[in-house]
Every structure is written in structure tokens, then in C-alpha cells.
N, C-alpha and C. Protein backbone atom coordinates (compact mmCIF):
# COMPACT_ATOMS: atom_id res chain seq x y z
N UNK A 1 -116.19 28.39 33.95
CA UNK A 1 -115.05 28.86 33.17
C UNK A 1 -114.95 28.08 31.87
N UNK A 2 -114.75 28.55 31.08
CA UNK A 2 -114.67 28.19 29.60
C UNK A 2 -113.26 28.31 29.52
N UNK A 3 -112.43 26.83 29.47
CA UNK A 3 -110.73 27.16 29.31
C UNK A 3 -110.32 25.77 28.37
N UNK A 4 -111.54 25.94 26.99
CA UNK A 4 -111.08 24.84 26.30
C UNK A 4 -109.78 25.79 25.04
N UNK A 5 -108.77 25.02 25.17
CA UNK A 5 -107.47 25.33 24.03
C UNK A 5 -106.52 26.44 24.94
N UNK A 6 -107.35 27.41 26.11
CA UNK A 6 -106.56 27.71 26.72
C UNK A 6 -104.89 27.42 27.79
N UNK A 7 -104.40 28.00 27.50
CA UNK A 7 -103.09 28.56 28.48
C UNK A 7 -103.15 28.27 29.62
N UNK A 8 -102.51 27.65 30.61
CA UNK A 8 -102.78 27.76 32.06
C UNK A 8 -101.46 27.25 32.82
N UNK A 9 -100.82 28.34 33.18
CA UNK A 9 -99.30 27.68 34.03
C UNK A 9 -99.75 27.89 35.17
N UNK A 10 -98.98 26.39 35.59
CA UNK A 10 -99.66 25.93 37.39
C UNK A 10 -98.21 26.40 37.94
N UNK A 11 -98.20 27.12 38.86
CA UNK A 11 -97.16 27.34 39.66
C UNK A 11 -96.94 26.56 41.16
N UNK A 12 -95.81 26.06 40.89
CA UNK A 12 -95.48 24.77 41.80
C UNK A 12 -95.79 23.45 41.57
N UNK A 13 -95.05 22.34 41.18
CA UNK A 13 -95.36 21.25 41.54
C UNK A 13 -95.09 20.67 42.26
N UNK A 14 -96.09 19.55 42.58
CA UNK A 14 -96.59 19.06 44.03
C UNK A 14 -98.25 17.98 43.87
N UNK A 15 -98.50 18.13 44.64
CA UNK A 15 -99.76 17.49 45.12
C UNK A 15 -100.69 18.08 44.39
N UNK A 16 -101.54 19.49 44.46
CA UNK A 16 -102.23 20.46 44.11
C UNK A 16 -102.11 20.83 42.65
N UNK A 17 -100.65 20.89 41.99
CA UNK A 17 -100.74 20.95 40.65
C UNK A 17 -100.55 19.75 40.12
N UNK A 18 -100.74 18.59 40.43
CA UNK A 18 -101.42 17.43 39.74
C UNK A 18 -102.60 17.43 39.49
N UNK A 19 -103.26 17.73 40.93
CA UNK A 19 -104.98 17.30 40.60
C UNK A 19 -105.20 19.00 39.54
N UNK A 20 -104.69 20.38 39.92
CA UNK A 20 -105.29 21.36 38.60
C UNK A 20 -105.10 20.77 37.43
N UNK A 21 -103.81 20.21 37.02
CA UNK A 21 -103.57 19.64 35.85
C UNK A 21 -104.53 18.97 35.20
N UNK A 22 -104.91 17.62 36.18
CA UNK A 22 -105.73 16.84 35.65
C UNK A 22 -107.24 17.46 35.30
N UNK A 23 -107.65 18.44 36.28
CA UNK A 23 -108.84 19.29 36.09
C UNK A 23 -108.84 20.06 34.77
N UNK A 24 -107.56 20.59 34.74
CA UNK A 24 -107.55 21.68 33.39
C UNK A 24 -107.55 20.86 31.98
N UNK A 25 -107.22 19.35 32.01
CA UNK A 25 -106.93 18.73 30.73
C UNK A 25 -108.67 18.26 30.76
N UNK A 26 -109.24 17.68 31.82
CA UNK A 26 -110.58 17.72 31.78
C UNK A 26 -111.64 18.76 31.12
N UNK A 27 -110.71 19.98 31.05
CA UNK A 27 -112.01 21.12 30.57
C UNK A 27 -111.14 21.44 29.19
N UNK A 28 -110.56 20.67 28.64
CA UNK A 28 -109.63 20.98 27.70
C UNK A 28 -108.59 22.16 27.54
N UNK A 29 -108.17 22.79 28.52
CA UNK A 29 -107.22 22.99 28.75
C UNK A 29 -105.64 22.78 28.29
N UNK A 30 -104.87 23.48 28.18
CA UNK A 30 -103.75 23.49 27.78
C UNK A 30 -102.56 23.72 28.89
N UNK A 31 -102.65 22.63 30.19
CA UNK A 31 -101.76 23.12 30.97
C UNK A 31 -100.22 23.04 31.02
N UNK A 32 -99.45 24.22 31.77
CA UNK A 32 -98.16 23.48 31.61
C UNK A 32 -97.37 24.09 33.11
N UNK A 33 -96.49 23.26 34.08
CA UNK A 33 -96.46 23.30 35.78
C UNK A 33 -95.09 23.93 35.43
N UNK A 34 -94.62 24.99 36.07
CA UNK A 34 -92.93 25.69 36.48
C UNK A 34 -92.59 25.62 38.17
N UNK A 35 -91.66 24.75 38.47
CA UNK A 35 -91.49 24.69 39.78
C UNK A 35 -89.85 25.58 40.03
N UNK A 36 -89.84 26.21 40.51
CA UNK A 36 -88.47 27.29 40.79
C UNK A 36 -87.08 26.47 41.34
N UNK A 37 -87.66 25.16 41.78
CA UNK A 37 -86.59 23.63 42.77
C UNK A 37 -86.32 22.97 41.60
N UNK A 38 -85.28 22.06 42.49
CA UNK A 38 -84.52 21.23 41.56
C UNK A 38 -85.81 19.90 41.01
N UNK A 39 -85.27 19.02 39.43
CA UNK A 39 -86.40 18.21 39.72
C UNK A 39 -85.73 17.44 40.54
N UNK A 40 -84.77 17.09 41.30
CA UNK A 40 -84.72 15.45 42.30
C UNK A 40 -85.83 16.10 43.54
N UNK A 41 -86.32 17.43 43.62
CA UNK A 41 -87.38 18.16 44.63
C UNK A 41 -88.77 17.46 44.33
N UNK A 42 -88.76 17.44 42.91
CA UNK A 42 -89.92 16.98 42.88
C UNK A 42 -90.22 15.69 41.79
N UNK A 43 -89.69 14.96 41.36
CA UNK A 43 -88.96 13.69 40.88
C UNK A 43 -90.77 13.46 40.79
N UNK A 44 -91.09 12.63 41.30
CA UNK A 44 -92.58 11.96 42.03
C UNK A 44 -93.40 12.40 41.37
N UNK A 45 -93.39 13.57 41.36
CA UNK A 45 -95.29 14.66 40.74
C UNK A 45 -94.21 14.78 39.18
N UNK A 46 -93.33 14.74 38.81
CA UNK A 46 -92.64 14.87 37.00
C UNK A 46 -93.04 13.91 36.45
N UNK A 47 -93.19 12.64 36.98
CA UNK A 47 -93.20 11.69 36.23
C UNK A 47 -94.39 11.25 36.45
N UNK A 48 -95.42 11.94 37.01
CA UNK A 48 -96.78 11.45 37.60
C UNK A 48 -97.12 12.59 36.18
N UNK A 49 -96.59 13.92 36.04
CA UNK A 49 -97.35 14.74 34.60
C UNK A 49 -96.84 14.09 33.52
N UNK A 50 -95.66 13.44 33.29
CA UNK A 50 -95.33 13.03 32.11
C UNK A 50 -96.66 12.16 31.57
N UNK A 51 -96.70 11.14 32.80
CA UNK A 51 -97.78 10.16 32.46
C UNK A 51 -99.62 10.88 31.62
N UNK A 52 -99.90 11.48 32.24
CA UNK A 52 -100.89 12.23 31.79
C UNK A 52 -100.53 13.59 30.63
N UNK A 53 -99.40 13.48 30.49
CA UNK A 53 -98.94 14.35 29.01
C UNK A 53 -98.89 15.90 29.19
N UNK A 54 -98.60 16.38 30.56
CA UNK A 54 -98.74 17.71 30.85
C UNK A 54 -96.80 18.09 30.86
N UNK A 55 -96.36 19.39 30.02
CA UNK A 55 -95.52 19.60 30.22
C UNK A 55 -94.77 20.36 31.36
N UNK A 56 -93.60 20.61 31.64
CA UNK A 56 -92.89 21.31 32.94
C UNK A 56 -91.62 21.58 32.83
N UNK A 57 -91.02 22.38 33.68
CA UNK A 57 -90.20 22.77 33.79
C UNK A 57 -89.43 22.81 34.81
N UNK A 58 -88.29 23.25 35.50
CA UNK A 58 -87.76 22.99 37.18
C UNK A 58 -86.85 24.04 36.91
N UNK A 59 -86.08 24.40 38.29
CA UNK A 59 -85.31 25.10 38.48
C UNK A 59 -84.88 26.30 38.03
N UNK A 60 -86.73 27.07 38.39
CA UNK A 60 -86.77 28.54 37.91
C UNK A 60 -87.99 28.60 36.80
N UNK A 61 -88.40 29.83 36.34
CA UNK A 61 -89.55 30.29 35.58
C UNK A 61 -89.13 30.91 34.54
N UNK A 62 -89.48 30.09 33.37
CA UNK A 62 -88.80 30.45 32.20
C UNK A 62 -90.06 31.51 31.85
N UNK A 63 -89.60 32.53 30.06
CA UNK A 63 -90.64 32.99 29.60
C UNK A 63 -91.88 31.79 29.54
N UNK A 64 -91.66 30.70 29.19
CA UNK A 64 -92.92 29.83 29.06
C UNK A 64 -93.95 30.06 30.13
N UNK A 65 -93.42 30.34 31.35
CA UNK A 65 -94.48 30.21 32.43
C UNK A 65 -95.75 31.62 31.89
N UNK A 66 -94.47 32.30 31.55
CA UNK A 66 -95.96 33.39 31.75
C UNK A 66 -96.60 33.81 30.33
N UNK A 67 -96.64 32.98 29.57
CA UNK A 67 -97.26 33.23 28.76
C UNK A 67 -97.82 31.85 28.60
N UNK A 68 -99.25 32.34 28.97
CA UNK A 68 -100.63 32.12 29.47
C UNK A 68 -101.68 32.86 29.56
N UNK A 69 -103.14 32.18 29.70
CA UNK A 69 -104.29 33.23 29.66
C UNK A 69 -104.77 33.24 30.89
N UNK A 70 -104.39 31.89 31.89
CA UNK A 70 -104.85 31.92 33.32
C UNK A 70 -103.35 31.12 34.10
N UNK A 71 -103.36 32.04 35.39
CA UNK A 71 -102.15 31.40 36.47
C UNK A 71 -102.98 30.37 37.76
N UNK A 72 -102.48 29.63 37.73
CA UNK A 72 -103.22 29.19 39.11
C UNK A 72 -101.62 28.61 39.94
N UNK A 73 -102.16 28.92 41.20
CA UNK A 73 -100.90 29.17 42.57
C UNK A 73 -101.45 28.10 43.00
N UNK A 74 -99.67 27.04 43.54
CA UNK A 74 -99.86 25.81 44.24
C UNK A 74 -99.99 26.49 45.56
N UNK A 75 -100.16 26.08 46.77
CA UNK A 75 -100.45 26.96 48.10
C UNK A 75 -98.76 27.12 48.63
N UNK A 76 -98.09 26.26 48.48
CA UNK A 76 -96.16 26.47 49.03
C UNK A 76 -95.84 27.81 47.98
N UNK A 77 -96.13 28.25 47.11
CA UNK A 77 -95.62 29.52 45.94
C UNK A 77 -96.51 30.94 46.89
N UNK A 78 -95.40 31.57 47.11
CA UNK A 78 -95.89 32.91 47.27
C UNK A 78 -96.79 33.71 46.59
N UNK A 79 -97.54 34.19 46.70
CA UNK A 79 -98.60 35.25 45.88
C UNK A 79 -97.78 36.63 44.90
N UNK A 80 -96.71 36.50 45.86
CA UNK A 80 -95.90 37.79 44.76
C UNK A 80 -94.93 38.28 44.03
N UNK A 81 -94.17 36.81 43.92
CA UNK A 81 -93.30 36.57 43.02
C UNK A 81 -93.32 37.03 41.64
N UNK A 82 -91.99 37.41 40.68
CA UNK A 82 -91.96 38.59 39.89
C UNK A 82 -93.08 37.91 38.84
N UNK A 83 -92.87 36.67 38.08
CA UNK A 83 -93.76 36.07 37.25
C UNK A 83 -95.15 36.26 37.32
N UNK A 84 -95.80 36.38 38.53
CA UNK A 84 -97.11 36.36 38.98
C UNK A 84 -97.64 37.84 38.59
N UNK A 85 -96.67 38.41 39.51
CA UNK A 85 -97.06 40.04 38.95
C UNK A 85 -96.71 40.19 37.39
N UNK A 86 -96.17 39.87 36.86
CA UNK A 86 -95.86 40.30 35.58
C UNK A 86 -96.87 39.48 34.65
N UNK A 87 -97.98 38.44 34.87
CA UNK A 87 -98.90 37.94 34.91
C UNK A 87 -100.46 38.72 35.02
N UNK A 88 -100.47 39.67 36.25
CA UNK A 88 -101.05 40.16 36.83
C UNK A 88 -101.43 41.67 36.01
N UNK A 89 -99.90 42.36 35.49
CA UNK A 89 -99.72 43.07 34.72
C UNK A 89 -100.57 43.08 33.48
N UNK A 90 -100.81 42.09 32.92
CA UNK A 90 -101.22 41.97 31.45
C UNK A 90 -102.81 41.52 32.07
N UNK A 91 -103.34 41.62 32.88
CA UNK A 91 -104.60 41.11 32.87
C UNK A 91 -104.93 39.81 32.97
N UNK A 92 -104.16 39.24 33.53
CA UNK A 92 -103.84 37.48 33.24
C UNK A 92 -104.67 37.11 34.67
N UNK A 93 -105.70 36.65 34.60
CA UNK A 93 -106.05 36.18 36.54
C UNK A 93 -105.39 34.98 37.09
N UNK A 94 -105.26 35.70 38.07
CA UNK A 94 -103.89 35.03 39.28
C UNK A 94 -104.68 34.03 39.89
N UNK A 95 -104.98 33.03 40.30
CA UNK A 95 -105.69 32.28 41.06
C UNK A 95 -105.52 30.89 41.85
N UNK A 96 -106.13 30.79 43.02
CA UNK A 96 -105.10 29.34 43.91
C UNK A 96 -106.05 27.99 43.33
N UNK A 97 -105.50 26.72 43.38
CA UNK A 97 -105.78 25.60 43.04
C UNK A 97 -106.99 25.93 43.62
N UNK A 98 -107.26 26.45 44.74
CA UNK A 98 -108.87 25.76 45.83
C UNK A 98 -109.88 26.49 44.73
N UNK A 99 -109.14 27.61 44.25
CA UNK A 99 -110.10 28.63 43.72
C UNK A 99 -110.71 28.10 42.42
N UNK A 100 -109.44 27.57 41.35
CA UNK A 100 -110.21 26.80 40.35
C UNK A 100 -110.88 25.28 40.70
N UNK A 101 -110.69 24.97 41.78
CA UNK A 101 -112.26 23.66 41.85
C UNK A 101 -113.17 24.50 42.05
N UNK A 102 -112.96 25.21 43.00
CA UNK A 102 -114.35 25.51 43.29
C UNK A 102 -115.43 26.19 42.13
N UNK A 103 -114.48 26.49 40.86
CA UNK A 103 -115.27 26.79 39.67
C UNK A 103 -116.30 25.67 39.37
N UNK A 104 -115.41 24.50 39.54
CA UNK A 104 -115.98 23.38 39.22
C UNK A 104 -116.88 22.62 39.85
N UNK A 105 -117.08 23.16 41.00
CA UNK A 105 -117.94 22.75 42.04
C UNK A 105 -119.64 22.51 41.86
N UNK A 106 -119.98 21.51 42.19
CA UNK A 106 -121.90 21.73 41.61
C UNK A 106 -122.24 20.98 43.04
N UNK A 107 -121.53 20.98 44.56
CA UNK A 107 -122.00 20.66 46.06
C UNK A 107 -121.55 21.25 46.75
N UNK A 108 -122.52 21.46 48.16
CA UNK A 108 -122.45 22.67 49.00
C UNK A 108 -120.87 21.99 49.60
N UNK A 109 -120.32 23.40 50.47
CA UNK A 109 -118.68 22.74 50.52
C UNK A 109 -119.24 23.09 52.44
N UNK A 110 -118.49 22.97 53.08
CA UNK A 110 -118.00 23.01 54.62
C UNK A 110 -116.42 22.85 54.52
N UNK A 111 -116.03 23.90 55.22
CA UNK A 111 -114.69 24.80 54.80
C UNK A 111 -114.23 25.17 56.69
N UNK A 112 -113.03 24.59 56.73
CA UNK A 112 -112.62 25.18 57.82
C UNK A 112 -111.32 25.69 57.88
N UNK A 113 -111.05 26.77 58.52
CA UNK A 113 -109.53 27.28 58.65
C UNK A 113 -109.07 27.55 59.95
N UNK A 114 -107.99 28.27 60.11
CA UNK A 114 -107.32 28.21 61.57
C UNK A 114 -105.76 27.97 61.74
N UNK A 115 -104.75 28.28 62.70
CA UNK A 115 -103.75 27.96 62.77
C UNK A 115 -103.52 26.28 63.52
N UNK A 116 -104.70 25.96 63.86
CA UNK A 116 -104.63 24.26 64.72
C UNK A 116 -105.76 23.77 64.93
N UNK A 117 -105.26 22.59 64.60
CA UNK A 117 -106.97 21.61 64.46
C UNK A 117 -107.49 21.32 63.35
N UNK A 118 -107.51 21.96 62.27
CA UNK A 118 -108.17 21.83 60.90
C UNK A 118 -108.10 20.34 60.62
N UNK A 119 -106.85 19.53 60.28
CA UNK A 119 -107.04 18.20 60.17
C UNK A 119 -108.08 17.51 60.97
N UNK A 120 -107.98 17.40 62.04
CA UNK A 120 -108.97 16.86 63.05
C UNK A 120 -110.53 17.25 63.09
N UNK A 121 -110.36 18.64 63.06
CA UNK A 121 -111.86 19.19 62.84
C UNK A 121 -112.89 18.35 62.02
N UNK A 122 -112.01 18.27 60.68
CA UNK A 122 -112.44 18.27 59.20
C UNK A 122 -112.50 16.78 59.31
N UNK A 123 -111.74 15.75 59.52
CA UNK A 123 -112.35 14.65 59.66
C UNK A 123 -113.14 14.37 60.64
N UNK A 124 -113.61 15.00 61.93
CA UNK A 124 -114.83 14.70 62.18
C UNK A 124 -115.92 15.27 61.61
N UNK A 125 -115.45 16.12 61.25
CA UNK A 125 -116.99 17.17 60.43
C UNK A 125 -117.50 15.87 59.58
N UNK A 126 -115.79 15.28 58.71
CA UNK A 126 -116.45 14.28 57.33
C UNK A 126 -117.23 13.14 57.91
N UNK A 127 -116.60 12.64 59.38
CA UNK A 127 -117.56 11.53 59.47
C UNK A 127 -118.75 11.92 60.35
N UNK A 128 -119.47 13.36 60.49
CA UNK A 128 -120.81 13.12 61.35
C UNK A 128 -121.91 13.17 60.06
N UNK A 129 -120.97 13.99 58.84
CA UNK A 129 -121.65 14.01 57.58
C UNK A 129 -122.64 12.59 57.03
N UNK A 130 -121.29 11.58 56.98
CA UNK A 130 -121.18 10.27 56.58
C UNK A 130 -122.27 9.52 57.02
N UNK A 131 -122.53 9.96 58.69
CA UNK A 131 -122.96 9.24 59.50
C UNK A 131 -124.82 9.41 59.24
N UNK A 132 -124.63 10.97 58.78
CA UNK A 132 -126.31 11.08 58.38
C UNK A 132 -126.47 10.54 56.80
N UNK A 133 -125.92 9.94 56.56
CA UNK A 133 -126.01 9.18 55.47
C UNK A 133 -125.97 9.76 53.83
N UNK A 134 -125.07 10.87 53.95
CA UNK A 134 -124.77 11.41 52.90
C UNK A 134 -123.84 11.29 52.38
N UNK A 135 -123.22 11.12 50.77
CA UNK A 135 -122.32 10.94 50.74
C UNK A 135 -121.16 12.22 51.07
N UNK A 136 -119.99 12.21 50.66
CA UNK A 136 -118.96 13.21 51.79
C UNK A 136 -118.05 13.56 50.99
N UNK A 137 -117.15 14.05 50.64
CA UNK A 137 -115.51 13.99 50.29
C UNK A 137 -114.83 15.19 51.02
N UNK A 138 -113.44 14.54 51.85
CA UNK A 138 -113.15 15.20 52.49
C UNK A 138 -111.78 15.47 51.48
N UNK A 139 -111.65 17.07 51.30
CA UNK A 139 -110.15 17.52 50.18
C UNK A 139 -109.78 19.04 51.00
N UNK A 140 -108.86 19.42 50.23
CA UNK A 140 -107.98 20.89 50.71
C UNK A 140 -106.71 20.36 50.85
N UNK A 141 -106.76 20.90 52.13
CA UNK A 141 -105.24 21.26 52.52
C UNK A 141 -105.09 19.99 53.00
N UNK A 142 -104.73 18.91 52.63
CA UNK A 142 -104.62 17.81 53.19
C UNK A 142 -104.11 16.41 52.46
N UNK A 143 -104.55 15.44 52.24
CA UNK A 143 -103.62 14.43 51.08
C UNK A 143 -104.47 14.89 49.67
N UNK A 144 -105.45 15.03 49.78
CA UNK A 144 -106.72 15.10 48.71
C UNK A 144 -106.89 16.56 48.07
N UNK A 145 -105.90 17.15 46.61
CA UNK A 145 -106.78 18.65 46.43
C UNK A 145 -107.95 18.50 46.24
N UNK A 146 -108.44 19.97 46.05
CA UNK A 146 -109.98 20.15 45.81
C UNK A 146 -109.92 19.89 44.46
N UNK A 147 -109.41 20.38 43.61
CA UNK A 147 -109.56 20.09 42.34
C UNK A 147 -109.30 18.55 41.83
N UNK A 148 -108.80 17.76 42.58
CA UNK A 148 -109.05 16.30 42.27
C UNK A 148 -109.98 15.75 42.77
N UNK A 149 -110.86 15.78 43.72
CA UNK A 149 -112.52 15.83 44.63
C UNK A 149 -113.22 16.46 43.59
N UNK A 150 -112.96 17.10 42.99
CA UNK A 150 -114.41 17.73 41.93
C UNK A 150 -114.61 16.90 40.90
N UNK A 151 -113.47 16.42 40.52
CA UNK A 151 -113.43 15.36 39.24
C UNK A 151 -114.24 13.99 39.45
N UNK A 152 -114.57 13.92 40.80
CA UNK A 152 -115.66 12.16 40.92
C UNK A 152 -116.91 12.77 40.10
N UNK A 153 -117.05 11.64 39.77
CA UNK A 153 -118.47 11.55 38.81
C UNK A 153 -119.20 10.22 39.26
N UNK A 154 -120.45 10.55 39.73
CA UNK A 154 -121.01 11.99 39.97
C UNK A 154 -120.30 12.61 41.16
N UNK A 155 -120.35 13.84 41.65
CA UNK A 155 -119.62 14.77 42.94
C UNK A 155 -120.68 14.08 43.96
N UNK A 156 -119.59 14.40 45.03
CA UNK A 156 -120.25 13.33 46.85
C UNK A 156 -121.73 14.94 46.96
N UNK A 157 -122.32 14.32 47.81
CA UNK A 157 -123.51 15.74 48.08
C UNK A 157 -122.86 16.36 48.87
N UNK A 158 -121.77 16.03 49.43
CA UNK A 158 -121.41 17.34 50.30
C UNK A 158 -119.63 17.35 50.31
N UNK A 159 -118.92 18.14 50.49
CA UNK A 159 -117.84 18.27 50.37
C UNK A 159 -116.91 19.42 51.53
N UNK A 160 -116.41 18.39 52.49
CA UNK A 160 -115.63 19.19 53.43
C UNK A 160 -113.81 18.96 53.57
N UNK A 161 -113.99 21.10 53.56
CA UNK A 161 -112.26 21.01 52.91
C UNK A 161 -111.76 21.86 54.22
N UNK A 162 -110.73 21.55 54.40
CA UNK A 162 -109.77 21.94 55.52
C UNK A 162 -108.89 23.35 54.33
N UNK A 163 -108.80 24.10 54.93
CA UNK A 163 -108.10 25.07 53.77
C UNK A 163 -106.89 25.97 54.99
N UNK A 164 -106.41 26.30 53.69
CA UNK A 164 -105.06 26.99 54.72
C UNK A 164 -104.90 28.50 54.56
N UNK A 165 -104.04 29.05 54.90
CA UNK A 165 -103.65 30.90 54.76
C UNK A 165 -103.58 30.70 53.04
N UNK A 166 -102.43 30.17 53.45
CA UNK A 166 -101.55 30.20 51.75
C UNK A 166 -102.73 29.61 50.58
N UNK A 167 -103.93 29.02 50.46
CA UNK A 167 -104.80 28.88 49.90
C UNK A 167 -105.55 30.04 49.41
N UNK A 168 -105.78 30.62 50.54
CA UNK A 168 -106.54 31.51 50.96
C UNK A 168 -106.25 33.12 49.84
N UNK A 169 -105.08 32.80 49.81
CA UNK A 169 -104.18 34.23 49.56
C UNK A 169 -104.67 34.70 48.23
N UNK A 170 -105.00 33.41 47.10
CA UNK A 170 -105.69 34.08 45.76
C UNK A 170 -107.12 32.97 45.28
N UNK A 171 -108.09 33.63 46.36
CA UNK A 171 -109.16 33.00 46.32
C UNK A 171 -109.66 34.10 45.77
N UNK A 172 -111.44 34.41 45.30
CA UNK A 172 -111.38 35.51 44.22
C UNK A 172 -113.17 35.58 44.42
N UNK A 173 -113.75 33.66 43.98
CA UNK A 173 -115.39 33.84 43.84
C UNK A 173 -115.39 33.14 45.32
N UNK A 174 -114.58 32.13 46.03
CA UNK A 174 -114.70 30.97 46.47
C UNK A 174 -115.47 31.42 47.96
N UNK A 175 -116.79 30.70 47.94
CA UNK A 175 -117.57 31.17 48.96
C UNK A 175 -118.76 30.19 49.70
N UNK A 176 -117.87 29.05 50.57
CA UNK A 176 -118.62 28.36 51.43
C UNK A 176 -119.78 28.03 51.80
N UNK A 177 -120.65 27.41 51.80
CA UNK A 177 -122.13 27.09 52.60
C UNK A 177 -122.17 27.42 53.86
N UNK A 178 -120.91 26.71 54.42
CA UNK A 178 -120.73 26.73 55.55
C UNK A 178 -119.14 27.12 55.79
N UNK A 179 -118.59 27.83 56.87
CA UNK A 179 -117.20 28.52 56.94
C UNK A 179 -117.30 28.27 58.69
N UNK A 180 -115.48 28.29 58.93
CA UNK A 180 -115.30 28.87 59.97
C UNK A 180 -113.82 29.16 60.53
N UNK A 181 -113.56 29.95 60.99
CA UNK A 181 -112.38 29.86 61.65
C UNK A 181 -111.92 29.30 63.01
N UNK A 182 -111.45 28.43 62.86
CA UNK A 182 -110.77 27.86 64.55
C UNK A 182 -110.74 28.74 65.78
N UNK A 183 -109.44 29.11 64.98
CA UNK A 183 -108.20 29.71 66.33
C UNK A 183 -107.32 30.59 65.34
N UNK A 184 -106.98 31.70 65.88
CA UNK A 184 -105.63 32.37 65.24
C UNK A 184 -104.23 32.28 66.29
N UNK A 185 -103.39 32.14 65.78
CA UNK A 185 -101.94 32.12 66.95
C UNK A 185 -101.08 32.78 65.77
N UNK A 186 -100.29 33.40 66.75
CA UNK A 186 -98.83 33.63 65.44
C UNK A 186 -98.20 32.22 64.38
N UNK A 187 -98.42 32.74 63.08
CA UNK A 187 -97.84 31.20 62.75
C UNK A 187 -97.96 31.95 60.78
N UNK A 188 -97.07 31.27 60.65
CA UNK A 188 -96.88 31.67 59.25
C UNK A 188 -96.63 33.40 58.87
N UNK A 189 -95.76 34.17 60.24
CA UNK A 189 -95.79 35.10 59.92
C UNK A 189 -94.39 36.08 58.72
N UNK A 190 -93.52 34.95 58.32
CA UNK A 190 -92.61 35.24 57.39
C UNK A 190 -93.76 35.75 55.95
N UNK A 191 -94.62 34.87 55.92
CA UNK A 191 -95.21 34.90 54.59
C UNK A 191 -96.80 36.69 54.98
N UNK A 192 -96.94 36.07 55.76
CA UNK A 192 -98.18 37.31 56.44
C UNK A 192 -97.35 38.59 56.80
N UNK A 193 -96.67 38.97 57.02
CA UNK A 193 -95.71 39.95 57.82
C UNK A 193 -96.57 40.31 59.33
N UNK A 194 -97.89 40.58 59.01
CA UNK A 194 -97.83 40.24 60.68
C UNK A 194 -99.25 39.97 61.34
N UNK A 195 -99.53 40.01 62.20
CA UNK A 195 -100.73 39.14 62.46
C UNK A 195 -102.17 39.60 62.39
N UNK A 196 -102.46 40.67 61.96
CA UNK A 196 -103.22 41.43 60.89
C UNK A 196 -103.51 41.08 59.93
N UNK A 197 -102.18 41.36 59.03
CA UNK A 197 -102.38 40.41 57.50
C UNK A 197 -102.76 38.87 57.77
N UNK A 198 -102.14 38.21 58.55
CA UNK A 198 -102.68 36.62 58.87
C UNK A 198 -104.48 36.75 58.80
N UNK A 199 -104.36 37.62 59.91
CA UNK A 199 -105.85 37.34 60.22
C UNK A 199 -106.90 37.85 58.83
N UNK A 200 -106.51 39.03 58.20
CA UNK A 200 -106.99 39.54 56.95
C UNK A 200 -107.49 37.99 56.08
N UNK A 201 -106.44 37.64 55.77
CA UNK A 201 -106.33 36.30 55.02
C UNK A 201 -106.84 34.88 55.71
N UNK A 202 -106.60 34.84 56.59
CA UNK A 202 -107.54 34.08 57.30
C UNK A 202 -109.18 34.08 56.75
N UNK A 203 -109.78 35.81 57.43
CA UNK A 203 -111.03 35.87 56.50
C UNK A 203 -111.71 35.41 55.49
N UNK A 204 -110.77 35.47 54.50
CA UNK A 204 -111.22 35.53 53.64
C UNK A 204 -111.96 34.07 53.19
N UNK A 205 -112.01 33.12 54.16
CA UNK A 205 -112.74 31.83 54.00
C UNK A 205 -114.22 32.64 53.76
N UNK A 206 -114.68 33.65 54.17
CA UNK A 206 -116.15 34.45 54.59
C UNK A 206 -116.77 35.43 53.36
């Protein structure tokens, strides 16, 4: 992706739109984060963008958010909120944090999903990796985004990410070495409506 001088509102701050941030100012980028919460919600990650010079906003989505040339979705932000579509409208690509690392990606990934276990899985996956003496980085859905794991220089040779539904939801190129799904159970079905759509989205690790 070529997104030097470009536009890019991160929707949600948090964890995930720190490390896009830092990714997007890396490719010269022009980012700027709209969180719909109060800031005492997110106090922590405001003053973590101030520091690195990325601007924001709180308590709701001004015109600023959507005027932009690319959206990228924190994984807690719904996929279909009015901004997004009205985003979507103009040709603007919608896309989740996992989706822009993995632009950035130049190592094979190992990717797991599921309603239980993923944490656990994924750190043993990272340490049998480790153990054959490769280097590793374990990111996703977990303390570590992907898009802050892409930024080591040089990248680990292998990279295993625990990923979630809500990740999942505006993934686009993002396509594994290795994939799998756990387990499905009812779970997250306010956001899925029902366990179809879960499982649909689930897929889409494949």
C-alpha cells in the first residue's frame, strides 16, 4: 500500500489503534483516531497519541472522521456504523487493524481462531516455534497488535496471531500460511445475529 500524505481515520481507540497509528506514521501516513466514549474511557491510549503527534477526537464521530482516503476498524467498533458506511459510500476501503499489518507483512503468519482456547493455543504454537529455533512473534487479539509486530526490524521468521470474529469482520487480502479454527459455541451473538453469521465470519481466517 502506498499511503504516503494520505488520510486514514482509525476507528476506536485502544490498544490496536495505537500500534495502526504508529504503522501509518511509519508509511507516512496522515493518521487521525475518533472514539464514540468519553476520553476518561480512554485517557491512557490519548496521551500515548499525543506523544507520537497523532490527532483525535472522543465522544462521537465528527465530519473529520470521515473524511479520509482509507478507514481502518479497531476490533470493539462494529463494522456498520453510519460513518463507516458513509465511508464505504464514497469508495473509501473499510478495513480491520489485522488487515492493514498484514499489508505490511514480509513472514509466513500461523493464525488461529475459535470461540475458546486461542490464547493458550497460540502461546503454545509460539513456543514449539521458538523451540525449533526460529525466531517467533506472537500478536492479534491479545496484548500485542499485529500492526505493532510488523514494525520490528528486521520481522521474527515466523509470526503467530490469535485473531478474533470482530477482526475478522473487515479482513479483505488477509490470508494465512497456516489457519485454523478451534471450536465454535454460541458467543458473540449480539454482534453476529446468529450462529451462521458467527460461523460465516469465523471463516473467513481461510
Amino acid at each position: 500500500m502506498d499511503l504516503q500524505d494520505k488520510k486514514a481515520t482509525i476507528f476506536g481507540m485502544g490498544r490496536s489503534a495505537y500500534g495502526a497509528a504508529r504503522l501509518l506514521l511509519s508509511q507516512g501516513a496522515l493518521p487521525f483516531v475518533t472514539d464514540s466514549g468519553p476520553l476518561a474511557n480512554v485517557a491512557e491510549w490519548a496521551a500515548r497519541l499525543e506523544e507520537i503527534g497523532v490527532p483525535y477526537e472522543t465522544d462521537g464521530h465528527t465530519d473529520r472522521a470521515v473524511d479520509a482516503e482509507l478507514a481502518i476498524v479497531s476490533p470493539g467498533v462494529p463494522a456498520s456504523i453510519p460513518p463507516l458506511d458513509a465511508l464505504r459510500a464514497n469508495n473509501v476501503p473499510v478495513i480491520a487493524e489485522l488487515e492493514l499489518a498484514w499489508r505490511f507483512c514480509e513472514r509466513p503468519v500461523l493464525a488461529l481462531t475459535g470461540t475458546n482456547g486461542k490464547t493458550t493455543t497460540t502461546e503454545l504454537l509460539r513456543a514449539m516455534v521458538a523451540a525449533c529455533g526460529h525466531t517467533v512473534a506472537l500478536a492479534g487479539n491479545n496484548d500485542r497488535p499485529f500492526s505493532e509486530a510488523v514494525l520490528e526490524t528486521p520481522q521474527p521468521e515466523y509470526f503467530v496471531l490469535e485473531v478474533s470474529s470482530y477482526q475478522l469482520e473487515t479482513v479483505d487480502t488477509f490470508h494465512p500460511w497456516i489457519a485454523a479454527v478451534l471450536n465454535l459455541t454460541p458467543d458473540h451473538l449480539k454482534r453476529h445475529g446468529t450462529m451462521e453469521g458467527y460461523a460465516a465470519v469465523k471463516a473467513r481466517i481461510f
